[in-house]
N, C-alpha and C. Protein backbone atom coordinates (compact mmCIF):
# COMPACT_ATOMS: atom_id res chain seq x y z
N UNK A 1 7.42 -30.38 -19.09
CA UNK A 1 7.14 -28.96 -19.26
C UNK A 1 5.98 -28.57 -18.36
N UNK A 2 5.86 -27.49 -17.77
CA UNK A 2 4.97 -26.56 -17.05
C UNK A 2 3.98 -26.23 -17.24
N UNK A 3 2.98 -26.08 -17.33
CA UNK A 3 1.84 -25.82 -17.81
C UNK A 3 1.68 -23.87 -17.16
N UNK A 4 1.37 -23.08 -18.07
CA UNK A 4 1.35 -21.50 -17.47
C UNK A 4 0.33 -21.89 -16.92
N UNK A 5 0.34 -20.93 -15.32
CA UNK A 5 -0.34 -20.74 -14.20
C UNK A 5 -1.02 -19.41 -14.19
N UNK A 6 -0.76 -18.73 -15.22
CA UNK A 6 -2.07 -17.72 -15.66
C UNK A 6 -1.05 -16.51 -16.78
N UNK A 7 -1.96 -15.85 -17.02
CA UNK A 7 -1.31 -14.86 -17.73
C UNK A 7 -0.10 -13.97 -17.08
N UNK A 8 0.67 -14.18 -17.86
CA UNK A 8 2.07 -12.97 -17.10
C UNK A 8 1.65 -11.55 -18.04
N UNK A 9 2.04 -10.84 -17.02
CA UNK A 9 1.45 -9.43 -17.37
C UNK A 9 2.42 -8.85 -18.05
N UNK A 10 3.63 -9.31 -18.05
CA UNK A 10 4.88 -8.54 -18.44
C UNK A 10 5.55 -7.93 -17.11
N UNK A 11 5.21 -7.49 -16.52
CA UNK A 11 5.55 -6.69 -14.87
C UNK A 11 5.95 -7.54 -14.24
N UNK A 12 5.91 -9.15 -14.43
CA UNK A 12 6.40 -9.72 -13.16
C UNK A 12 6.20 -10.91 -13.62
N UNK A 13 5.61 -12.19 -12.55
CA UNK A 13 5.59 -13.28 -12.93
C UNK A 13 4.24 -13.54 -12.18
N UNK A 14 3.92 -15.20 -13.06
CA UNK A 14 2.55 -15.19 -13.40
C UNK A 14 1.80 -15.18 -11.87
N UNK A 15 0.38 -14.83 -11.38
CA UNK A 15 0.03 -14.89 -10.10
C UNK A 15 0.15 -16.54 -9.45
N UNK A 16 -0.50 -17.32 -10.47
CA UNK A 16 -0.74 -18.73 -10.26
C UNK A 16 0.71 -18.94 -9.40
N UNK A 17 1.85 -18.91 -10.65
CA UNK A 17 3.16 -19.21 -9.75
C UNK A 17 3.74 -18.95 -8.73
N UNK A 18 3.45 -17.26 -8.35
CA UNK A 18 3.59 -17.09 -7.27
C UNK A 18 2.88 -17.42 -5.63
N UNK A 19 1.50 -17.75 -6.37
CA UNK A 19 0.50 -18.53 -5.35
C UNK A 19 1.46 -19.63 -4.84
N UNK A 20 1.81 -21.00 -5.86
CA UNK A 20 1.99 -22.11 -5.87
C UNK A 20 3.69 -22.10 -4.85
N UNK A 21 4.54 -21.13 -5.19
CA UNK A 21 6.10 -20.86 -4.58
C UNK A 21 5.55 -20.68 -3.06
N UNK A 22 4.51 -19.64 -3.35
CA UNK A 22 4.19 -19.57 -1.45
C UNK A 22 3.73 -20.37 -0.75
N UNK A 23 3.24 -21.82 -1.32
CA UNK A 23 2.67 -22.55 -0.72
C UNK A 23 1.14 -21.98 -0.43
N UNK A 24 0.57 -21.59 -1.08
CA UNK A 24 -1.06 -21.14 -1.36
C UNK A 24 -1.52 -21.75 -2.29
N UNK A 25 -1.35 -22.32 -3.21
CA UNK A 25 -2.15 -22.82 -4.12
C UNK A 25 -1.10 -24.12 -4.36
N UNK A 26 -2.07 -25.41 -4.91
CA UNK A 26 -1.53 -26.63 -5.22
C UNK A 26 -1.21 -26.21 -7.19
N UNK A 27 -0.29 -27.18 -7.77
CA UNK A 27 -0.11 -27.25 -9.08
C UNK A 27 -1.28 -27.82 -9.33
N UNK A 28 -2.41 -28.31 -8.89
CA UNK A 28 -3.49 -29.29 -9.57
C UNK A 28 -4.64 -28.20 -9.31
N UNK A 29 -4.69 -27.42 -8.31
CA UNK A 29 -5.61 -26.24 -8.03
C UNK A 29 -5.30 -25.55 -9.28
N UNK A 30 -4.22 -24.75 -9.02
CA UNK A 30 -3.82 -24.01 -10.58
C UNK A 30 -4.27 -24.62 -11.76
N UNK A 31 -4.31 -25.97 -12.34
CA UNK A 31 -4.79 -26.43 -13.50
C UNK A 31 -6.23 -26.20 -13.64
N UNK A 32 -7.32 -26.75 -12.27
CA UNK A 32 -8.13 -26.07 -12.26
C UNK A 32 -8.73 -24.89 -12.61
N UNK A 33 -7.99 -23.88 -11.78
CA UNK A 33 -8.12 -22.31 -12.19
C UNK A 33 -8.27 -22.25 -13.75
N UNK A 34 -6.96 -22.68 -14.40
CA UNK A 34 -6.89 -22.12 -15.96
C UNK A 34 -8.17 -22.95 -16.34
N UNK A 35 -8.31 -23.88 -16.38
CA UNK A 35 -9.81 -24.62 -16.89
C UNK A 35 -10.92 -23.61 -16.72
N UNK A 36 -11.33 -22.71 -15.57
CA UNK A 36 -12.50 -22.50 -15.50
C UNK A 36 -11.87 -20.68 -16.30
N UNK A 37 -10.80 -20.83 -15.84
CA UNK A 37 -10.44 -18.99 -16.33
C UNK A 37 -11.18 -19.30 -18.36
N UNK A 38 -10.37 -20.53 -18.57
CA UNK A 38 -10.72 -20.34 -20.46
C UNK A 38 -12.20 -20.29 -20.45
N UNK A 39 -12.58 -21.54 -19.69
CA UNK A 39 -13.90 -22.22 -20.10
C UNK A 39 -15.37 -20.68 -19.52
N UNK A 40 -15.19 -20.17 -19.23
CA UNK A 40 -15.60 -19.31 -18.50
C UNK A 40 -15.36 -17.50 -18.93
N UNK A 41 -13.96 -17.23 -19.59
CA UNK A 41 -13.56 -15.77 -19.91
C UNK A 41 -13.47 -15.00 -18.42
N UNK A 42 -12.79 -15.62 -17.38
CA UNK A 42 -13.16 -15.12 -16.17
C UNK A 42 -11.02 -14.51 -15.79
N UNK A 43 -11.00 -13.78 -15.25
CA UNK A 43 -9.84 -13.38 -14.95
C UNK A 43 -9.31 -14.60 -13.83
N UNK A 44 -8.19 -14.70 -13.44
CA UNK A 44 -7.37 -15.81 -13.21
C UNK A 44 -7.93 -15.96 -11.55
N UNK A 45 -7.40 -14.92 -10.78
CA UNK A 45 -8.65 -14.37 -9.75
C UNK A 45 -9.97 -14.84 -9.31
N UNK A 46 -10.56 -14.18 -10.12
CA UNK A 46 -12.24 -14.17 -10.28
C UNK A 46 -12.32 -15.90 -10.31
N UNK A 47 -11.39 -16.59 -11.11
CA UNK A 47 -11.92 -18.07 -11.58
C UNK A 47 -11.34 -19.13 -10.02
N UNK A 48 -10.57 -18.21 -9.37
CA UNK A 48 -9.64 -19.07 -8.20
C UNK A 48 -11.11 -19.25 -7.23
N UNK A 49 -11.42 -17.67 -7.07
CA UNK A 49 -12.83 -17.54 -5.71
C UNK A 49 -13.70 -18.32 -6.64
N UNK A 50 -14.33 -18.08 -7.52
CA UNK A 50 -15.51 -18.89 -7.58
C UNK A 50 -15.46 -20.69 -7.42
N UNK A 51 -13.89 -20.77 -7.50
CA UNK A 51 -13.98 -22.22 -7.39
C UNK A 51 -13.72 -22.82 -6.10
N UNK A 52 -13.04 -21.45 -5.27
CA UNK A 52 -13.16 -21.56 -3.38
C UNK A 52 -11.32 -21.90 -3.46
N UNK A 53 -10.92 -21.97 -4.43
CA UNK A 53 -9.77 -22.49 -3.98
C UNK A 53 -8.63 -21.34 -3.73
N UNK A 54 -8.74 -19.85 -3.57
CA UNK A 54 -8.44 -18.87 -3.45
C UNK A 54 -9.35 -18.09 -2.43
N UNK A 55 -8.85 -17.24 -1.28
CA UNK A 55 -9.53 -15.74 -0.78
C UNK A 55 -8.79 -14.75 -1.59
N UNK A 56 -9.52 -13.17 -1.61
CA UNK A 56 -8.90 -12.54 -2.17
C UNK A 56 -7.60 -12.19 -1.47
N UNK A 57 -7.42 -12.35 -0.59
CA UNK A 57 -6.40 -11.98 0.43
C UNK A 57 -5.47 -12.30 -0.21
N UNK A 58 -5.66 -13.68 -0.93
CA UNK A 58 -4.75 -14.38 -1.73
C UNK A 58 -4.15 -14.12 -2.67
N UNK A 59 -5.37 -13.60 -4.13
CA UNK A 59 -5.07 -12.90 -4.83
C UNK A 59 -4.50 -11.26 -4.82
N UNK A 60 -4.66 -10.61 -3.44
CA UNK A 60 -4.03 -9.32 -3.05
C UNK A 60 -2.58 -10.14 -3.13
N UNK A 61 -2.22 -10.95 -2.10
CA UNK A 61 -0.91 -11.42 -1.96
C UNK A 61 0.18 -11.67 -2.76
N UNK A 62 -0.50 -12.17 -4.09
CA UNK A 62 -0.03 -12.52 -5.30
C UNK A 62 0.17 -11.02 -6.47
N UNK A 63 -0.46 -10.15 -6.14
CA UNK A 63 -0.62 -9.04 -7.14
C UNK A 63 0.27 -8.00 -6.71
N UNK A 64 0.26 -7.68 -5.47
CA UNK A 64 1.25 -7.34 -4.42
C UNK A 64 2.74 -7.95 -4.74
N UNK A 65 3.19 -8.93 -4.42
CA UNK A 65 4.19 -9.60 -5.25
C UNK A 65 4.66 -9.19 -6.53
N UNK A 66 3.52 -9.93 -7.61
CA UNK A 66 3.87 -9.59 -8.81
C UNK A 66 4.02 -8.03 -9.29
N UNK A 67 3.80 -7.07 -8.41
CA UNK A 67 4.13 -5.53 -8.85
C UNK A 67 4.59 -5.10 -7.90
N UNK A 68 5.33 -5.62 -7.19
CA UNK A 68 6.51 -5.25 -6.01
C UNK A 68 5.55 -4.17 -5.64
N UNK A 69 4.35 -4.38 -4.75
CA UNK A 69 4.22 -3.46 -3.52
C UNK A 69 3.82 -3.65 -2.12
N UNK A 70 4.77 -3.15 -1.07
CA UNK A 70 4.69 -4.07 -0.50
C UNK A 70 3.17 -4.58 0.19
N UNK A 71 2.63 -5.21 0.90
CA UNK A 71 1.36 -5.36 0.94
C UNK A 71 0.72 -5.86 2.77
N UNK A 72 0.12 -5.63 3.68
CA UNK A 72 -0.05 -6.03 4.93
C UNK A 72 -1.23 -6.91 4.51
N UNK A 73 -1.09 -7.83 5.69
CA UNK A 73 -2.78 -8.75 6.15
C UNK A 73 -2.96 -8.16 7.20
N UNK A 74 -4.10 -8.36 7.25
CA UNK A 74 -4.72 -7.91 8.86
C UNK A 74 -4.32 -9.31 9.43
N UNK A 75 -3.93 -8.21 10.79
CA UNK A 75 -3.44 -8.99 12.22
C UNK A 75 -2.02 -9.29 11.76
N UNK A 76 -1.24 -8.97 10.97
CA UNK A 76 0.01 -9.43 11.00
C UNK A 76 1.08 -7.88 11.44
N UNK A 77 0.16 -6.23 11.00
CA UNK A 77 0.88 -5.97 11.26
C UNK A 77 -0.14 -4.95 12.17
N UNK A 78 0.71 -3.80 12.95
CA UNK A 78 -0.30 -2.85 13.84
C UNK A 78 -0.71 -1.97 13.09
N UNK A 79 -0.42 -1.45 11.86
CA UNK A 79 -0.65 -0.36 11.16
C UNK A 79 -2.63 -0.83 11.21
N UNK A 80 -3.05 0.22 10.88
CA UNK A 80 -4.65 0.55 11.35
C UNK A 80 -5.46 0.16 9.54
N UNK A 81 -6.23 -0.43 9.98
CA UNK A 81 -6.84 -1.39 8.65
C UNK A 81 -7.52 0.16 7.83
N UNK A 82 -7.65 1.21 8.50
CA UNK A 82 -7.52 3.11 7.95
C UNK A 82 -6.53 2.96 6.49
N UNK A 83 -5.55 2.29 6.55
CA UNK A 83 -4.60 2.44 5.88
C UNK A 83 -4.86 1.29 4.55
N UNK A 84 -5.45 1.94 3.87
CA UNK A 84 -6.28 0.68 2.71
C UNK A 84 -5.03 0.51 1.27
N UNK A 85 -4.24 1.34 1.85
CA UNK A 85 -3.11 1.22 0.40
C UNK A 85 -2.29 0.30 0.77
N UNK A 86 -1.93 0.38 2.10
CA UNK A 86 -1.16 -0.91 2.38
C UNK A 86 -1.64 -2.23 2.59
N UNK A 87 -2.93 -2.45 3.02
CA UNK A 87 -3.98 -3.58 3.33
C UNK A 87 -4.57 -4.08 1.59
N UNK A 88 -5.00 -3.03 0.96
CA UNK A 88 -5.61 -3.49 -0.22
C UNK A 88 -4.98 -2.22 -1.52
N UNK A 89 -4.10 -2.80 -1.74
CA UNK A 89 -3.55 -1.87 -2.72
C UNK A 89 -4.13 -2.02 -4.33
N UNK A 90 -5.27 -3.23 -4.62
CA UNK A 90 -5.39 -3.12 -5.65
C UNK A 90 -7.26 -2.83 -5.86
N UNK A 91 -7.30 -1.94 -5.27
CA UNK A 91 -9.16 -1.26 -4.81
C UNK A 91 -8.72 -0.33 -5.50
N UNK A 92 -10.54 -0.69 -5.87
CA UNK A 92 -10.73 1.12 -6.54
C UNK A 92 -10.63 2.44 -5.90
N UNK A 93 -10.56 2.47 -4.62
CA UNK A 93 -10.00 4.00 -4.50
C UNK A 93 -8.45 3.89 -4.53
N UNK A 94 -7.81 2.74 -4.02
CA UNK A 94 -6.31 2.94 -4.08
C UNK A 94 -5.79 3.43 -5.49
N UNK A 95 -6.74 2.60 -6.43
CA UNK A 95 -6.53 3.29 -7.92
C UNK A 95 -6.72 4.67 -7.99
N UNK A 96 -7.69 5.14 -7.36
CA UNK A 96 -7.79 6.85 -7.07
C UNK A 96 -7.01 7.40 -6.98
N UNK A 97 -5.92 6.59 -5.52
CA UNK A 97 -5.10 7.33 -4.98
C UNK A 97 -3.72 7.37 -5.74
N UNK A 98 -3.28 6.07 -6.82
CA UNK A 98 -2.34 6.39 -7.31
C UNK A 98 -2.32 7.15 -8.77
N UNK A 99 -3.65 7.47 -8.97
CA UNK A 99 -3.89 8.80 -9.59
C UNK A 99 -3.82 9.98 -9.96
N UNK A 100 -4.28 10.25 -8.43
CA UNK A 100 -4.02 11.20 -8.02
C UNK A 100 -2.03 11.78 -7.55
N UNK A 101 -1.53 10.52 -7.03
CA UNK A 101 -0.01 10.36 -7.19
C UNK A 101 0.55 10.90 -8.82
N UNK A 102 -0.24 10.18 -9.57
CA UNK A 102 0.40 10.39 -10.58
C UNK A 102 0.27 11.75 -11.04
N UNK A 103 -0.58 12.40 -10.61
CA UNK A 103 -1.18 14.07 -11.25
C UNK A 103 -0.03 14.67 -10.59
N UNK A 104 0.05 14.66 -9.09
CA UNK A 104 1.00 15.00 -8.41
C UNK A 104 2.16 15.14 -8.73
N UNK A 105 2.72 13.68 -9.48
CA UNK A 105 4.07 13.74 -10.06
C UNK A 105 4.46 14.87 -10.90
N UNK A 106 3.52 14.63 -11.68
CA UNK A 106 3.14 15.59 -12.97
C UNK A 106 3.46 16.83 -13.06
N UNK A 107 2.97 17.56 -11.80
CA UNK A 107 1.75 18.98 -12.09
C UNK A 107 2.76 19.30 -10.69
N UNK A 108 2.70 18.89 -9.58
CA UNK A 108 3.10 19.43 -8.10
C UNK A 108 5.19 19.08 -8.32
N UNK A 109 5.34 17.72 -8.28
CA UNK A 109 6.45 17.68 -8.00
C UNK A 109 7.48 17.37 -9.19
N UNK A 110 7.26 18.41 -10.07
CA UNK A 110 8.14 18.53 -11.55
C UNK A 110 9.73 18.68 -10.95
N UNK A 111 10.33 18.22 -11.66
CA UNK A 111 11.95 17.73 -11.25
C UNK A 111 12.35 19.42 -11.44
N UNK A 112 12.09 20.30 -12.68
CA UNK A 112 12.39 21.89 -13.07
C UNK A 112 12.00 22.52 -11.35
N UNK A 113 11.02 22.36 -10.56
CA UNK A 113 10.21 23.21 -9.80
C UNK A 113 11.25 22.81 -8.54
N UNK A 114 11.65 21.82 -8.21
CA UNK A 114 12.50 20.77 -7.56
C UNK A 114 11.52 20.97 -6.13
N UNK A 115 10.40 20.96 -6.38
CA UNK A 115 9.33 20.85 -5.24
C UNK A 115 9.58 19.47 -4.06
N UNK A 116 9.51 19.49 -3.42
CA UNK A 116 9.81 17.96 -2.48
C UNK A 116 8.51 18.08 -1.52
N UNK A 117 7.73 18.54 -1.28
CA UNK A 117 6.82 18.67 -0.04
C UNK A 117 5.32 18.79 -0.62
N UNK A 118 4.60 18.24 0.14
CA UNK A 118 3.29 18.60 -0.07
C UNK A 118 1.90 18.70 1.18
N UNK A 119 1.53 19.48 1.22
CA UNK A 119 0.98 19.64 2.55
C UNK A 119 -0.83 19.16 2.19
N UNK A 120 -1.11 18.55 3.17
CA UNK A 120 -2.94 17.56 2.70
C UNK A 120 -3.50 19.04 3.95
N UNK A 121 -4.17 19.47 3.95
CA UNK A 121 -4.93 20.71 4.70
C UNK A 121 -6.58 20.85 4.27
N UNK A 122 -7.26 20.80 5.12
CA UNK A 122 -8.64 21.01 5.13
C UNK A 122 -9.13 22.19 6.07
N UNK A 123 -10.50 22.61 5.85
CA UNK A 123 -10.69 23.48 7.22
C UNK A 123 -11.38 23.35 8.77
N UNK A 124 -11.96 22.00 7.89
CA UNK A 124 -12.69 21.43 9.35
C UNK A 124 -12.44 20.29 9.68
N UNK A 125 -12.53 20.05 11.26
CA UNK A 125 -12.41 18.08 11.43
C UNK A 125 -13.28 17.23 10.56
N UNK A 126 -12.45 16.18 11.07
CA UNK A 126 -13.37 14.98 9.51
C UNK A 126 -13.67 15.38 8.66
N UNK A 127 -12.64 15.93 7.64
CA UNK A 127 -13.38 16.04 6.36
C UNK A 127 -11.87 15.30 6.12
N UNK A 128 -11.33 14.01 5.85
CA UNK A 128 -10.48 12.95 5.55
C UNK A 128 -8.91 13.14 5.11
N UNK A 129 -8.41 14.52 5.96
CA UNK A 129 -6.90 14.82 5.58
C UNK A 129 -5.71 13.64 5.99
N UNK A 130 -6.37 13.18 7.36
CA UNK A 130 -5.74 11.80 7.77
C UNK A 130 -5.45 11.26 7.17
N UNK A 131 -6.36 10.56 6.50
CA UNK A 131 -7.03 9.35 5.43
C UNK A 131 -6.06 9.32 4.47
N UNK A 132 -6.55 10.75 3.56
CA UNK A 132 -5.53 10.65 2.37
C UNK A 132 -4.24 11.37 2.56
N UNK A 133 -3.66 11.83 3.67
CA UNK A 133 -2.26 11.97 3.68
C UNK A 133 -1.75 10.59 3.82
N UNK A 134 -2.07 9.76 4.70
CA UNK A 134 -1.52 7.94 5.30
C UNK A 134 -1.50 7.41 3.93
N UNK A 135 -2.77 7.30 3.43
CA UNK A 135 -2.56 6.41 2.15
C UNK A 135 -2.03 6.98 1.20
N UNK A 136 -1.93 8.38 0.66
CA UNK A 136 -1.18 9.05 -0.07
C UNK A 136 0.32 8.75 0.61
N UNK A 137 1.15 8.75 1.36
CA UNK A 137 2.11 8.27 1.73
C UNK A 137 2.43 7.06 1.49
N UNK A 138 1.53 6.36 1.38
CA UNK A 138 1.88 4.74 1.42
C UNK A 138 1.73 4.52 0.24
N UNK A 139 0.96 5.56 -0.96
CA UNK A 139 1.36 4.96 -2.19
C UNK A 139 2.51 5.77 -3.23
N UNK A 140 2.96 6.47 -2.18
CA UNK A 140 4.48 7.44 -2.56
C UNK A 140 5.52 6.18 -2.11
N UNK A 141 5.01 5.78 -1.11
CA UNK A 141 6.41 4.61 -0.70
C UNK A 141 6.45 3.33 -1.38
N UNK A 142 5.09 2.96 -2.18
CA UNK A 142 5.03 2.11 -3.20
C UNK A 142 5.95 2.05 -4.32
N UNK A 143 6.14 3.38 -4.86
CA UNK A 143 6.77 3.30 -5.87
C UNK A 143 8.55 3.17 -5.36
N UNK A 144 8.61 3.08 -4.21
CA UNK A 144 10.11 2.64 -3.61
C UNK A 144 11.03 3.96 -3.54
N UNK A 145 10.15 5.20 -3.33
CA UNK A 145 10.25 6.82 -2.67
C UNK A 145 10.42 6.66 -1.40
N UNK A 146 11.49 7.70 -0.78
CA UNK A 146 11.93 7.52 0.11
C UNK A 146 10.84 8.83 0.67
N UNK A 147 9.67 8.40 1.60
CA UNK A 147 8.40 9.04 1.97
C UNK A 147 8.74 9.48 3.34
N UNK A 148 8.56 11.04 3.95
CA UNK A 148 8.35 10.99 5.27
C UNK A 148 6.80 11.77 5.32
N UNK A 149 6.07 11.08 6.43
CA UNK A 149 4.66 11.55 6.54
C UNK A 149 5.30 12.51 7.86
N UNK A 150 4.61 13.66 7.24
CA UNK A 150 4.67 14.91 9.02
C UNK A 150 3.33 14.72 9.86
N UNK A 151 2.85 14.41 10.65
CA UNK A 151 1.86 15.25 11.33
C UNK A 151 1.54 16.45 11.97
N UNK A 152 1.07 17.24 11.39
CA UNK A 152 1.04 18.87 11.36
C UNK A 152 -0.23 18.97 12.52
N UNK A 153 -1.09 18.18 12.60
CA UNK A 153 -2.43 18.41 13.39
C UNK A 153 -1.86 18.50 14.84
N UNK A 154 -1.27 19.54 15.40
CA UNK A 154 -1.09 19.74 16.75
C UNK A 154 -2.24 19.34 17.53
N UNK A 155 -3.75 19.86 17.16
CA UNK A 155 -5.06 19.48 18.67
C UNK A 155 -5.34 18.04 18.09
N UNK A 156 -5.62 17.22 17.05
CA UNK A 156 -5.96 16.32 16.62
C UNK A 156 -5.42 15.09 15.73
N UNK A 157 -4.25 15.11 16.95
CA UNK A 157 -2.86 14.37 15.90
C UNK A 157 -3.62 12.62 15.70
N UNK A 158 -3.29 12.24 14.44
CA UNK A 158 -3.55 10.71 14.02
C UNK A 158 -2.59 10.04 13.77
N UNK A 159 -2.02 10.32 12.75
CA UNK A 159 -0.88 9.93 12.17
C UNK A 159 -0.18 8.82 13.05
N UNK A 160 0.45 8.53 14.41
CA UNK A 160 0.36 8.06 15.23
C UNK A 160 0.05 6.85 14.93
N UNK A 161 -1.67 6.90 15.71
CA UNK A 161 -2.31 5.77 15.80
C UNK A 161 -2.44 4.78 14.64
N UNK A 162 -2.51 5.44 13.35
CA UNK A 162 -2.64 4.86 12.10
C UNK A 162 -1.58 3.84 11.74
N UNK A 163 -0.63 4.71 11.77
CA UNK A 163 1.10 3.60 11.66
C UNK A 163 1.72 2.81 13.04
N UNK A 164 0.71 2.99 14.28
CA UNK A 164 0.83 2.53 15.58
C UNK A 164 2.42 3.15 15.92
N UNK A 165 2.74 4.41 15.90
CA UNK A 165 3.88 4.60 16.19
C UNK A 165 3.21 5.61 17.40
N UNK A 166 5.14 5.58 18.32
CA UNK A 166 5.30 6.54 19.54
C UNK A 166 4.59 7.91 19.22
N UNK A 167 3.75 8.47 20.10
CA UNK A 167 3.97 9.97 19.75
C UNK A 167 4.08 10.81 20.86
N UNK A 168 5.76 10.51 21.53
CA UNK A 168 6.41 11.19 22.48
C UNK A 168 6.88 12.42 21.93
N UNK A 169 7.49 11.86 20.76
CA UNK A 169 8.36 13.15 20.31
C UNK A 169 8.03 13.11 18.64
N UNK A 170 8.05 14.37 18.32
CA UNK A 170 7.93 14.79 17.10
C UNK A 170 7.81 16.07 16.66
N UNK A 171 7.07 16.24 15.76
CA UNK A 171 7.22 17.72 15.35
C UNK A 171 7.00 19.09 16.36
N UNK A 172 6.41 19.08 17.16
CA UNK A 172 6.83 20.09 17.94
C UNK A 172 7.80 20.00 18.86
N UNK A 173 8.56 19.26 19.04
CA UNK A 173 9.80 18.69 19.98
C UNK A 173 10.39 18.92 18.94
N UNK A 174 11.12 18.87 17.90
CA UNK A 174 11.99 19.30 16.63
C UNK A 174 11.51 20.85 16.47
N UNK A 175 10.60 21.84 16.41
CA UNK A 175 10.00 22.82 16.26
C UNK A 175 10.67 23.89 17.72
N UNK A 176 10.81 23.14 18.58
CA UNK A 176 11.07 23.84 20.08
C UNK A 176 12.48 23.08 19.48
N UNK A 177 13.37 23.11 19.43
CA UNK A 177 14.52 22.63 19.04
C UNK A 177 14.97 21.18 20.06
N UNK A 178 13.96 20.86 20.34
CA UNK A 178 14.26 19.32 21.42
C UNK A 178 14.07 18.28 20.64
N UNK A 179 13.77 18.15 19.46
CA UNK A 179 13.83 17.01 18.59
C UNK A 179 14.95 16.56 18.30
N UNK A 180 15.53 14.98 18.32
CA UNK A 180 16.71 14.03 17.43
C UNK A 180 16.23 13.11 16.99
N UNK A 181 16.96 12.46 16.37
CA UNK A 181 16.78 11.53 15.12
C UNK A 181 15.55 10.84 15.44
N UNK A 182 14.90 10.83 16.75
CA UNK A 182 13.88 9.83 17.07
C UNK A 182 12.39 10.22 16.98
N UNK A 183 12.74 11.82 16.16
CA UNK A 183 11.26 12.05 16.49
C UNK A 183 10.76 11.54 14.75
N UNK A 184 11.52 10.98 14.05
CA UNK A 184 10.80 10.46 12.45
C UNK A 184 11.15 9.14 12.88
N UNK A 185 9.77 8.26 12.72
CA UNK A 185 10.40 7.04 13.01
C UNK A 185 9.43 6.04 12.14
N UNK A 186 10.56 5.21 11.48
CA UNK A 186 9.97 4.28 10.49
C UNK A 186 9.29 3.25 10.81
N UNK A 187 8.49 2.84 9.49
CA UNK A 187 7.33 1.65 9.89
C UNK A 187 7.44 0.71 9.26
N UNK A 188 8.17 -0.16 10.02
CA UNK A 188 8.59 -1.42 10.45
C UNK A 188 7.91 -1.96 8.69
N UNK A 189 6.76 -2.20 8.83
CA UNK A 189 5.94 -2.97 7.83
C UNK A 189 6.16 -2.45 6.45
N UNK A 190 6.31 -1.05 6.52
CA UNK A 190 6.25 -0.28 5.38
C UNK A 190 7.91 0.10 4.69
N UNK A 191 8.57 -0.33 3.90
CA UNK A 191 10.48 0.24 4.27
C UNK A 191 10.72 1.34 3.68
N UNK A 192 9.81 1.92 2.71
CA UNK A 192 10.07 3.30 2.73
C UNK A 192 9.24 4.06 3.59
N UNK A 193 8.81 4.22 4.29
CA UNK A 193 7.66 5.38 4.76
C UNK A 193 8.64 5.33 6.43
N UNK A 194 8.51 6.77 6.52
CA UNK A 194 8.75 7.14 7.74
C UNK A 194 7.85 7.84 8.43
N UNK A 195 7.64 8.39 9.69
CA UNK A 195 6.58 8.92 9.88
C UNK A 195 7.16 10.07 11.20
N UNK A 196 6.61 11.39 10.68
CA UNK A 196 7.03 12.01 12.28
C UNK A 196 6.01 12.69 12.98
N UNK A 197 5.04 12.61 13.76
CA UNK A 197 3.89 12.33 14.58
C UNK A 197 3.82 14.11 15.15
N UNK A 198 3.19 14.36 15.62
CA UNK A 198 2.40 15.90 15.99
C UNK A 198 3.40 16.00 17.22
């Protein structure tokens, strides 16, 4: 018999195990872990780093997994480390952001209203419409929503650079009626999120 490799949350399966399937963690590391998780009151996590035998990268990897979302490392994909929902989906602002998703659900996109759109608008540069449209997108495509991000910023388009996509063609090439199928174009890393660039 098996010894549990940490608490199962109900949502999925336990992190330990999924560490150990990926070849990240040994079955004798894991025994470890639970030793210091009891002996200690330390979350399964918390007890992996302090004992070195885990990065969090690791534990992102595993949590990511266990709640099906999908999840990037740096350097594996081009999307812009800007994009903290897909890099670190289990941070406290990402918690913000699926928060704020959730108010959204709620309040903006009621199934009665049959609302589908939502526009991120500020009045001045840098004040973070980029920011939280990308990661607001990326945690609409979390929940396995079929997401398209617009870029509306004609003088100060991002959107782009963030998801490292073309920005030959897009919304004003579709706007002048010269847009086809190529001006929304999906991100590779991400399988719901599409993106159609300024």
């Amino acid at each position: 018999m098996n010894a549990p490799t940490s608490i199962d949350t109900g949502s999925g399966r336990a992190i330990g195990a999924i560490l150990i399937d990926a070849g990240r963690l040994s079955p004798d590391g894991a025994e470890r872990i639970l030793r210091a998780q009891r002996e200690r009151g330390l979350r399964f996590g918390d007890a992996a780093i302090s004992l070195g035998l885990l990065k969090e990268s690791d534990i992102q990897f595993a949590l990511s997994r266990q709640f099906d979302y999908p999840f990037l490392q740096a350097g594996e994909s081009a999307v812009s480390d800007e994009v903290i929902a897909a890099y670190r989906p289990f941070t406290h602002q990402v918690e913000e952001l699926r928060a704020l998703r959730s108010q959204l659900m709620l309040r903006w996109f009621d199934a009665e209203a049959e609302r589908k759109t939502l526009a991120i608008v500020s009045p001045e540069r840098g004040e973070g419409r980029s920011f939280i449209a990308a990661n607001l997108a990326v945690v609409f495509s979390q929940l396995g929503e079929r997401t398209l991000l617009i870029d509306a910023d004609m003088r100060n388009p991002r959107q782009h650079t963030l998801f490292s996509v073309s920005n030959r063609v897009g919304l004003s090439e579709t706007l002048a009626g010269r847009g086809g199928p190529d001006a929304v174009q999906r991100v590779p890393a991400l399988l719901d999120l599409c993106v159609m660039p300024a």
